[in-house]
Protein backbone atom coordinates (compact mmCIF):
# COMPACT_ATOMS: atom_id res chain seq x y z
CA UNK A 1 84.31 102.12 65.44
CA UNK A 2 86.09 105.52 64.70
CA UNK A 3 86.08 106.96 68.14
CA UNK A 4 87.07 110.95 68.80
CA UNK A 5 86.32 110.88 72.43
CA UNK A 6 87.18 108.97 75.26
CA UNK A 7 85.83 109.10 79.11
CA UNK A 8 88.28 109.09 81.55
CA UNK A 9 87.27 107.72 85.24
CA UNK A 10 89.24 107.96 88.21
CA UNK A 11 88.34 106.74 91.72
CA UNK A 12 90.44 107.50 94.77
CA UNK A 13 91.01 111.93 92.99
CA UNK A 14 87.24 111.81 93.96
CA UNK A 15 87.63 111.42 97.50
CA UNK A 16 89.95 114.87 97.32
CA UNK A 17 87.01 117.37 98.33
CA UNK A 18 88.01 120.84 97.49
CA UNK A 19 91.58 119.72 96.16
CA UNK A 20 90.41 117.96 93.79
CA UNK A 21 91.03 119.79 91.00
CA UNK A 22 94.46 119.96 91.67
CA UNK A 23 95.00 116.47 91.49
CA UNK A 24 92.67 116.69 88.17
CA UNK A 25 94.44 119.44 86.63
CA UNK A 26 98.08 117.40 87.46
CA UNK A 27 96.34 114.13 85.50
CA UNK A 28 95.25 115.91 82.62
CA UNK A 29 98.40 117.90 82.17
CA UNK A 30 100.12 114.31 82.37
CA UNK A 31 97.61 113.30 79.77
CA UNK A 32 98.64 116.25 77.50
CA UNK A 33 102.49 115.70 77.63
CA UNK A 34 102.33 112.23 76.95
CA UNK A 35 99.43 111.84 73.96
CA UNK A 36 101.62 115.15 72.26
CA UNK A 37 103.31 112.72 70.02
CA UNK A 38 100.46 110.89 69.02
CA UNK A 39 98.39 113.29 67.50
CA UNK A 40 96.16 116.20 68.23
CA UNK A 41 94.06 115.49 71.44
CA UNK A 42 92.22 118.22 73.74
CA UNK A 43 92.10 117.26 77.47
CA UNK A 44 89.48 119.14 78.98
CA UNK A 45 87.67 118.71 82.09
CA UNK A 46 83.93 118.90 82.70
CA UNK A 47 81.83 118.46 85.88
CA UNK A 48 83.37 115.61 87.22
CA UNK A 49 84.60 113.97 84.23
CA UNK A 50 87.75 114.23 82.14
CA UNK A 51 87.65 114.00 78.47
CA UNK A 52 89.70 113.48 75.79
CA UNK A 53 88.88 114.45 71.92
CA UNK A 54 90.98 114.00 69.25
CA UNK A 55 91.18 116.70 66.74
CA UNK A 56 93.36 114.52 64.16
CA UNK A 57 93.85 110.58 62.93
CA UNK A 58 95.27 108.65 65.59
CA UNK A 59 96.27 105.13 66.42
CA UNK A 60 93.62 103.93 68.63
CA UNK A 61 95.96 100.63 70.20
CA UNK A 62 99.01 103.56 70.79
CA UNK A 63 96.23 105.86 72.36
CA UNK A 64 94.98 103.50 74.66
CA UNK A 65 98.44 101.92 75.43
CA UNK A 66 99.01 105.86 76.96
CA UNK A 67 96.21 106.45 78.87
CA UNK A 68 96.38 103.00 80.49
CA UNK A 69 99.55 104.05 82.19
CA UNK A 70 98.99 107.04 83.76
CA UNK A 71 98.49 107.10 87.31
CA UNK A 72 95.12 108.04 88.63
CA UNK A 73 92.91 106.23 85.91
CA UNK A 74 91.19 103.47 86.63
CA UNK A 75 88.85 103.19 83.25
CA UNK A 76 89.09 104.48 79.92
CA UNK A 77 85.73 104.26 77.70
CA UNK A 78 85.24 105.53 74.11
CA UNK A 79 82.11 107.18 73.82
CA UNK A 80 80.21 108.26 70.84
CA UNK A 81 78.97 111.93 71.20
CA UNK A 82 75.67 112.87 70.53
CA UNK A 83 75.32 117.15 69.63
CA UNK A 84 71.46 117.04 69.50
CA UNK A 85 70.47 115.90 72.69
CA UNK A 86 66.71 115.38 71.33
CA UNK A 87 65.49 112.29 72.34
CA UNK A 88 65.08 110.82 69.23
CA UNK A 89 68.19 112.19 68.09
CA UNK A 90 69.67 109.50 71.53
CA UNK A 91 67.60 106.86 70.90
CA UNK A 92 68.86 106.53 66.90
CA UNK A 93 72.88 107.01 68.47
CA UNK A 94 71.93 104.16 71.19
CA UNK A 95 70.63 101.85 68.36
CA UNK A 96 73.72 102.74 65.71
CA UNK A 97 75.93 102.33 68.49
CA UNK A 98 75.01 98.59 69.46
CA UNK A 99 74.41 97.76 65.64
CA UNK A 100 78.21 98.98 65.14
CA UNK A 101 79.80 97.63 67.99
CA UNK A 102 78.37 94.24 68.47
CA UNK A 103 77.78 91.81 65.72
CA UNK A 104 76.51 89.47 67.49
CA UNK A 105 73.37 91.02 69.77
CA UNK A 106 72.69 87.91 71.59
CA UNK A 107 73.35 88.90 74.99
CA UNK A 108 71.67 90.50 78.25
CA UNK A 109 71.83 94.21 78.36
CA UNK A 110 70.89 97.15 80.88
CA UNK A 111 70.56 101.05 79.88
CA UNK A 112 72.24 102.88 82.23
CA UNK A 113 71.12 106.71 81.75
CA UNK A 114 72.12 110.14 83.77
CA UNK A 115 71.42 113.60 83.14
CA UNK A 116 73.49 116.02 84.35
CA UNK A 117 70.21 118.68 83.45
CA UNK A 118 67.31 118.40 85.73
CA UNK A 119 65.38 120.86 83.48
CA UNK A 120 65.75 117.61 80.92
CA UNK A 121 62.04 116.82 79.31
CA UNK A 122 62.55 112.76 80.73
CA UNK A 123 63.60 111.64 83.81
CA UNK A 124 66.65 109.02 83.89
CA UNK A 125 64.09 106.29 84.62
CA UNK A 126 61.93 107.55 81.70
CA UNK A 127 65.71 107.49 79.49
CA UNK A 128 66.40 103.89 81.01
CA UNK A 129 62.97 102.54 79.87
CA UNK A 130 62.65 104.19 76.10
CA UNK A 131 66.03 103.36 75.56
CA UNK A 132 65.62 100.04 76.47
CA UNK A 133 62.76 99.80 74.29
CA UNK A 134 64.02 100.90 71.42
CA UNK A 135 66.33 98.86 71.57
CA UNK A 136 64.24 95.55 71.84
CA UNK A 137 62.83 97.09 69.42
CA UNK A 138 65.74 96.82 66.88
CA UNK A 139 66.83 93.46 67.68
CA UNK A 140 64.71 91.20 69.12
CA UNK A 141 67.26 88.92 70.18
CA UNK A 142 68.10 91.28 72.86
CA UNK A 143 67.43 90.31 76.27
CA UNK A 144 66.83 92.79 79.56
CA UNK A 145 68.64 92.01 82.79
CA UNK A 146 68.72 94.46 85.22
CA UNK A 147 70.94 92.84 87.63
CA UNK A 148 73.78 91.43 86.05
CA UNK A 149 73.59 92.51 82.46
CA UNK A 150 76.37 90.82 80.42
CA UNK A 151 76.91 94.62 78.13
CA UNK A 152 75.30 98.05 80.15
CA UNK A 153 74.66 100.86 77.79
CA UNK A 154 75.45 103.80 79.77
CA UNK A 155 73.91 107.21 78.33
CA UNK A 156 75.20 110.62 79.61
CA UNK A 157 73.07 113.75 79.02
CA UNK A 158 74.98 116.76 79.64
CA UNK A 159 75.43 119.70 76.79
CA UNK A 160 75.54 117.01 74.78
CA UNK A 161 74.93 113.09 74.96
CA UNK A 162 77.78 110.41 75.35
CA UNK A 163 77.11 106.38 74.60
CA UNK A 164 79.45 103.86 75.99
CA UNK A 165 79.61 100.26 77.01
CA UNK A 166 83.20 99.71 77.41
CA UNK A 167 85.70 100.43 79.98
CA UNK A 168 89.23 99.75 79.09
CA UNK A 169 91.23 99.65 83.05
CA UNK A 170 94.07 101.96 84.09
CA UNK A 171 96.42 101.31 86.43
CA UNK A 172 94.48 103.79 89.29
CA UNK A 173 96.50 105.36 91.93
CA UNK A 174 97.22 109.19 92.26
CA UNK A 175 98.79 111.52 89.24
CA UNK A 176 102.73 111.59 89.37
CA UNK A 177 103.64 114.63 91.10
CA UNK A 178 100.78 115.08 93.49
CA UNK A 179 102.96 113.73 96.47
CA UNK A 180 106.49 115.23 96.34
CA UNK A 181 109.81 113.49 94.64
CA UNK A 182 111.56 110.42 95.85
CA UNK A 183 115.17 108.87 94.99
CA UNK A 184 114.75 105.29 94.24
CA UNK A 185 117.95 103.07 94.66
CA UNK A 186 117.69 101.32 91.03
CA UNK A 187 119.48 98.00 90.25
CA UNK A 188 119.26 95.34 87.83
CA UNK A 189 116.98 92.66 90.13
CA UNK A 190 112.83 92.77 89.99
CA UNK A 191 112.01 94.58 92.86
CA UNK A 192 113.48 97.89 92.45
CA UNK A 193 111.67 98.48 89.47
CA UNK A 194 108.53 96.97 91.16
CA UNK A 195 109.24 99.31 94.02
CA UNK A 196 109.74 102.40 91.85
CA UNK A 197 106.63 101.63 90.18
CA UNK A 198 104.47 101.38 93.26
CA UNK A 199 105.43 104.45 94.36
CA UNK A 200 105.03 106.39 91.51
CA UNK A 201 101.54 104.73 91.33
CA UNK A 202 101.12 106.90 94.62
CA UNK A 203 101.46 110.29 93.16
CA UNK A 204 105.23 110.23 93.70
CA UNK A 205 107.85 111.85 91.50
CA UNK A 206 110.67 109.18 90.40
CA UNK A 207 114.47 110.36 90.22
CA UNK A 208 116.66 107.36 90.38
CA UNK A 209 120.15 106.04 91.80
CA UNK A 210 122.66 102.83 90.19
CA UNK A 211 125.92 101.77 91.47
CA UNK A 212 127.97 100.42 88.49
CA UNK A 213 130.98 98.76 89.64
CA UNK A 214 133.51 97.93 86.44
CA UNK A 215 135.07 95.90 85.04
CA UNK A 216 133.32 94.10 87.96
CA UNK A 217 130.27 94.81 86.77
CA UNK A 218 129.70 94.76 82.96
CA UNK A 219 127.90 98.15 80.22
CA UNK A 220 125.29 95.57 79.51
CA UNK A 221 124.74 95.95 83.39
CA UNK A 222 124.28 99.49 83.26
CA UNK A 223 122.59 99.40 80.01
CA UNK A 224 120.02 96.42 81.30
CA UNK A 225 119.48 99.58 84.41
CA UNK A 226 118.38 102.27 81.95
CA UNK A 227 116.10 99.73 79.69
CA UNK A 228 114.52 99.06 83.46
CA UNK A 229 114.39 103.27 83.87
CA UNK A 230 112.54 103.73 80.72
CA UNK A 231 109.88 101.07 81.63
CA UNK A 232 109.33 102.18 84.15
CA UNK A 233 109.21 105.43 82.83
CA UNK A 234 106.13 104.39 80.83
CA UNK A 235 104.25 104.86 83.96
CA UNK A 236 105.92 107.75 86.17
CA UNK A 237 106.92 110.00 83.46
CA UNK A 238 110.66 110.88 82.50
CA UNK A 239 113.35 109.19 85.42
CA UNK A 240 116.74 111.46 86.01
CA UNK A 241 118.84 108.80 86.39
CA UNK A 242 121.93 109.30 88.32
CA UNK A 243 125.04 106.58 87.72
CA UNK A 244 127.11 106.22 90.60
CA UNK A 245 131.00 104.66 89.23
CA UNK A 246 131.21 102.52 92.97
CA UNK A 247 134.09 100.32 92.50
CA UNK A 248 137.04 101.99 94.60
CA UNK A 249 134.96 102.42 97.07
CA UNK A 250 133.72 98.70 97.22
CA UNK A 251 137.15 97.85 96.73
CA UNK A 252 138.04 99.51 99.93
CA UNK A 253 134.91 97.99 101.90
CA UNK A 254 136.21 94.49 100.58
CA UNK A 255 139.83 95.32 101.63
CA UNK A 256 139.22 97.03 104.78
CA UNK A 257 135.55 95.04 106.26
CA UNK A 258 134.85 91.69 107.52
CA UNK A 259 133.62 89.70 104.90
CA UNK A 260 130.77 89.29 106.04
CA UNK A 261 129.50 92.48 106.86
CA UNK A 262 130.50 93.98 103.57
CA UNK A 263 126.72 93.98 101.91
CA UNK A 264 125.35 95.79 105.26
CA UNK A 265 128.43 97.82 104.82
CA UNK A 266 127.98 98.62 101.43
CA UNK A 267 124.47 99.25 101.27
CA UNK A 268 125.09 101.65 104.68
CA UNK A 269 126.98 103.75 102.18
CA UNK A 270 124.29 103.44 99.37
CA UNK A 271 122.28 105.01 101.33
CA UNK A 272 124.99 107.69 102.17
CA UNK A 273 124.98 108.62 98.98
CA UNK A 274 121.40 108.46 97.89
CA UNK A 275 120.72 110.57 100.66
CA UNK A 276 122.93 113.07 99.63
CA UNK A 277 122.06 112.70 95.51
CA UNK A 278 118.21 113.55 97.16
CA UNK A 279 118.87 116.61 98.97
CA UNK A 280 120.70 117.80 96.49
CA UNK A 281 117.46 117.35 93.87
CA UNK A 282 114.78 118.31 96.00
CA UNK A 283 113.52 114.91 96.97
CA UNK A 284 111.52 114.25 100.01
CA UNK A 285 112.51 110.49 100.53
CA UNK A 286 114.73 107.38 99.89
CA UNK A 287 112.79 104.35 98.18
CA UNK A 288 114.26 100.88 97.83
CA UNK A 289 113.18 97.63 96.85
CA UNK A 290 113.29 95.22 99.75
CA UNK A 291 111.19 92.83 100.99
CA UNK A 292 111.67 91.26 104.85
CA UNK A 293 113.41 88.22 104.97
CA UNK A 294 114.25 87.37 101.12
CA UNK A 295 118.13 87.84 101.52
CA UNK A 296 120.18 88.14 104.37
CA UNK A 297 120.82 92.29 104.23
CA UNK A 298 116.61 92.11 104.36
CA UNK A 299 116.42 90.53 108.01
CA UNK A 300 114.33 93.55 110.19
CA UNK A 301 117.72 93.50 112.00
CA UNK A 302 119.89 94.36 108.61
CA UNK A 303 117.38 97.17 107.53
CA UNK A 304 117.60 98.77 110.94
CA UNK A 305 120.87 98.97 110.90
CA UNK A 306 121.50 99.86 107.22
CA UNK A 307 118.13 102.43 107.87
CA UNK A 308 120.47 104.33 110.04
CA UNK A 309 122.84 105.22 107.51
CA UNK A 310 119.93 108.25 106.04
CA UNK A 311 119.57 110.01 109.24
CA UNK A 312 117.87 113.05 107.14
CA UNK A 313 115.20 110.90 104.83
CA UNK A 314 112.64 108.31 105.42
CA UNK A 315 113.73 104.78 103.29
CA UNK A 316 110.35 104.27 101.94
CA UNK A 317 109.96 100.41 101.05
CA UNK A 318 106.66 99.24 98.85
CA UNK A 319 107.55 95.48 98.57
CA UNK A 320 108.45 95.27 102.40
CA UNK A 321 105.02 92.97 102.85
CA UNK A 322 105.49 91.25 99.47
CA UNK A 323 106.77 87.59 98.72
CA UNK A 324 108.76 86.73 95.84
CA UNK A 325 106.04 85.89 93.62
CA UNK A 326 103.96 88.60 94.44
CA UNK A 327 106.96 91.14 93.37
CA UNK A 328 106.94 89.28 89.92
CA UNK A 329 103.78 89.32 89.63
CA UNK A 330 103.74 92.72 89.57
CA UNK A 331 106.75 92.50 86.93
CA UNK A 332 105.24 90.89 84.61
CA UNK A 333 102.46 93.22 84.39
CA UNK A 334 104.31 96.13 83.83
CA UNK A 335 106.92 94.52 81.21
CA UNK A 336 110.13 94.64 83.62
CA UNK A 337 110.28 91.14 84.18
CA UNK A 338 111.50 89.51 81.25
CA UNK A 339 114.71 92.13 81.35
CA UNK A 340 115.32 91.87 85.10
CA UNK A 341 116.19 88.35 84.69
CA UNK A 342 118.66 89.20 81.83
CA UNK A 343 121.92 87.76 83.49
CA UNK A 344 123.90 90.68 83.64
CA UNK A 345 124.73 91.13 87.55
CA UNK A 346 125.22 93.89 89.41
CA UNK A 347 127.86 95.48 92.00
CA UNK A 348 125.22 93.93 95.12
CA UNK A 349 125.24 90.63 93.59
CA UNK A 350 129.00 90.83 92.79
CA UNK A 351 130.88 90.54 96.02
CA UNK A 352 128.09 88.74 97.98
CA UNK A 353 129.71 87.05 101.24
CA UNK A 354 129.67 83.19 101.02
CA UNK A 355 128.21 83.49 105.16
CA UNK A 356 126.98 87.06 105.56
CA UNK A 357 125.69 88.57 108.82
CA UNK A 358 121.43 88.17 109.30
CA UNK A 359 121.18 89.92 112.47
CA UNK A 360 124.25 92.38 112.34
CA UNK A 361 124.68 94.51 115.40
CA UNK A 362 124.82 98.75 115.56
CA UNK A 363 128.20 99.16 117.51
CA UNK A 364 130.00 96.18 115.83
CA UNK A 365 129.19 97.30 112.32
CA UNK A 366 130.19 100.74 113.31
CA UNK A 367 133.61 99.28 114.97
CA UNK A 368 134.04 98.18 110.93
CA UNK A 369 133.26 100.78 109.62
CA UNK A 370 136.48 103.04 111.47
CA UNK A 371 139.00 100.58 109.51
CA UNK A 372 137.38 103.62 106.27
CA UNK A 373 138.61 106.03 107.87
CA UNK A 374 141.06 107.70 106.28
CA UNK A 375 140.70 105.11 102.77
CA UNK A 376 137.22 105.72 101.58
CA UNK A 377 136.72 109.54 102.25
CA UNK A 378 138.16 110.82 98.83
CA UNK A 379 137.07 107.96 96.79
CA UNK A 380 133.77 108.49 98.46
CA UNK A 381 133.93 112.56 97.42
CA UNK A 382 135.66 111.02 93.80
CA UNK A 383 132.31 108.80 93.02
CA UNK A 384 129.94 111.76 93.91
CA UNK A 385 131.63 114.27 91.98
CA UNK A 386 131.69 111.86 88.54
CA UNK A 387 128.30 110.96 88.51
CA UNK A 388 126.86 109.99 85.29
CA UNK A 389 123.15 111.42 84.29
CA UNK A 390 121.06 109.87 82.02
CA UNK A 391 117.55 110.23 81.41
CA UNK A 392 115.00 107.68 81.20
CA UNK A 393 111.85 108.07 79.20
């Protein structure tokens, strides 16, 4: 069917009370920005509901492809709009409606009405019942099941009448931007971009950190980091990603460290650096992608330690509870998989210890760290001052 308008439902925006609108007003102008180069769509908002009409031809797969990855939907339906909401003028849409979209009418149904006007001459029961009739009515080979119908017909009467009996799902959550800005430590692996997504998906504004190491680490490493930014993208909206050129200064942790302390090392100045790339673009936290126990810098004794490093952000961490399969699970079904496992590796993976530290101690990996000083300092100040930007979208 040729459909103009589309339902949007949300769930956990309901819950908002009296700021709900602005978490409603933040979804639809997400809405806007991304169906723009689609076509012409209105996003309007209307007691409760959010609709979108489109005022020009559109591709319905590319449509729906948009709207199922925006935070804060949970269900998109196309709905056929009735102007006349005279009951015969509904019952005729209900009928054209199933004739159109199902050829084959054998199969349980329920009608499913609501009117938003009281002053409405029949009652929803009354709507649920003629409805229903006329139906049976029209093809006998229909059969009634009010419990667990296989297709409900739902019928809205408000200034006008909407039919629907489909509900495509959206990813749910809260609209990006509804709960401040985070800096998400990006690499090549799965669960960054797992972790990135998860807490975008909780109304959190994405900017993004890499730390390219060459010739150590290869372009096609950095590139396979942006192709990850602008899938990910897909979901949070546009990703500033910032491109950190880390080698000297790993080269000095590697010269100057115990071996194996360099990744708790290493990431301790990660996080150095994110912190300061997120104060400096108003973000509220540090986000990373690990998960206890799947490496050794992951041990609850490594992440204290390296956690100390951002004494002015919280390290927010969505996969902490996850397992490995989980995490790709979660990959797969936002597309970030099958380029995560591209085998292009970067700087972490690079100069892994053959026996690194699990349960690394405060005061000892601080006793390391003073062989820096001195060495890392203007390499440090070198790497911040040369950072790459590039956006993701």
């Amino acid at each position: 069917m040729d459909y103009k308008v589309f339902l949007i439902k949300y769930a956990e925006i309901g819950t908002k009370g009296k700021n709900r609108y602005v978490f409603e007003d933040i979804m639809c102008k997400r809405m806007r920005a991304r169906l723009k180069p689609l076509g012409k769509f209105e996003v309007k908002r209307e007691y409760g509901r959010i609709f979108v009409e489109a005022h020009s031809e559109y591709d319905y797969d590319d449509v729906m492809k948009v709207l199922g990855t925006i935070f804060g939907v949970v269900g998109i339906c196309p709905v056929v709009v009735v102007e006349d909401t005279a009951f015969e003028n509904i019952s005729k849409a209900v009928v054209d409606y199933v004739a159109n979209e199902y050829k084959n009418k054998d199969f349980t149904f329920k009608v499913h009405a609501r009117r938003n006007d009281k002053n409405y001459p029949k009652s929803s029961m009354e709507l649920n019942c003629d409805l229903g009739a006329a139906l049976l009515e029209s093809f006998p080979e229909l059969k009634v099941d009010v419990h667990e119908p296989e297709v409900m017909i739902n019928v809205e009467v408000r200034n006008v009448a909407y039919i629907y009996s489909k509900t495509i799902p959206g990813p749910g959550g809260l609209p990006v931007g509804t709960n401040g800005k985070g800096m998400v430590l990006l690499s090549g692996g799965i669960d960054s971009p797992v972790s990135a997504y998860m807490i975008a998906k909780r109304g959190v504004e994405l900017e993004a950190v890499y730390f390219h190491a060459p010739p150590y680490t290869s372009e096609r490493a950095k590139q396979k980091v942006i192709d990850l930014g602008n899938l990910v993208a897909q979901y949070s909206g546009p990703i500033k990603l910032h491109i950190v050129n880390f080698t000297d200064v790993q080269l000095a942790i590697y010269d100057n460290c115990p071996h194996d302390e360099l990744t708790i090392i290493m990431k301790r100045v990660f996080y150095k650096m994110a912190q300061e790339l997120a104060l400096a673009n108003d973000c509220q936290c540090i986000i990373t992608g690990e998960s206890i126990g799947q490496v050794s810098s992951q041990t609850v004794q490594s992440l204290s330690v390296i956690d100390l490093a951002a004494d002015k952000l919280p390290v927010m961490r969505p996969c902490i509870g996850m397992d490995k399969q989980e995490i790709i699970d979660i990959s797969e079904k936002i597309g970030t998989y099958e380029t995560s496992i591209q085998p292009y590796e970067d700087c972490c993976t690079t100069f892994v210890a053959k026996h690194p530290v699990t349960r690394p101690k405060l005061d000892k990996i601080l006793e390391s760290e003073k062989a820096l000083e001195g060495k890392i300092e203007e390499l440090y100040q070198k790497a911040m001052e040369t950072v790459e930007v590039v956006y993701c979208r």
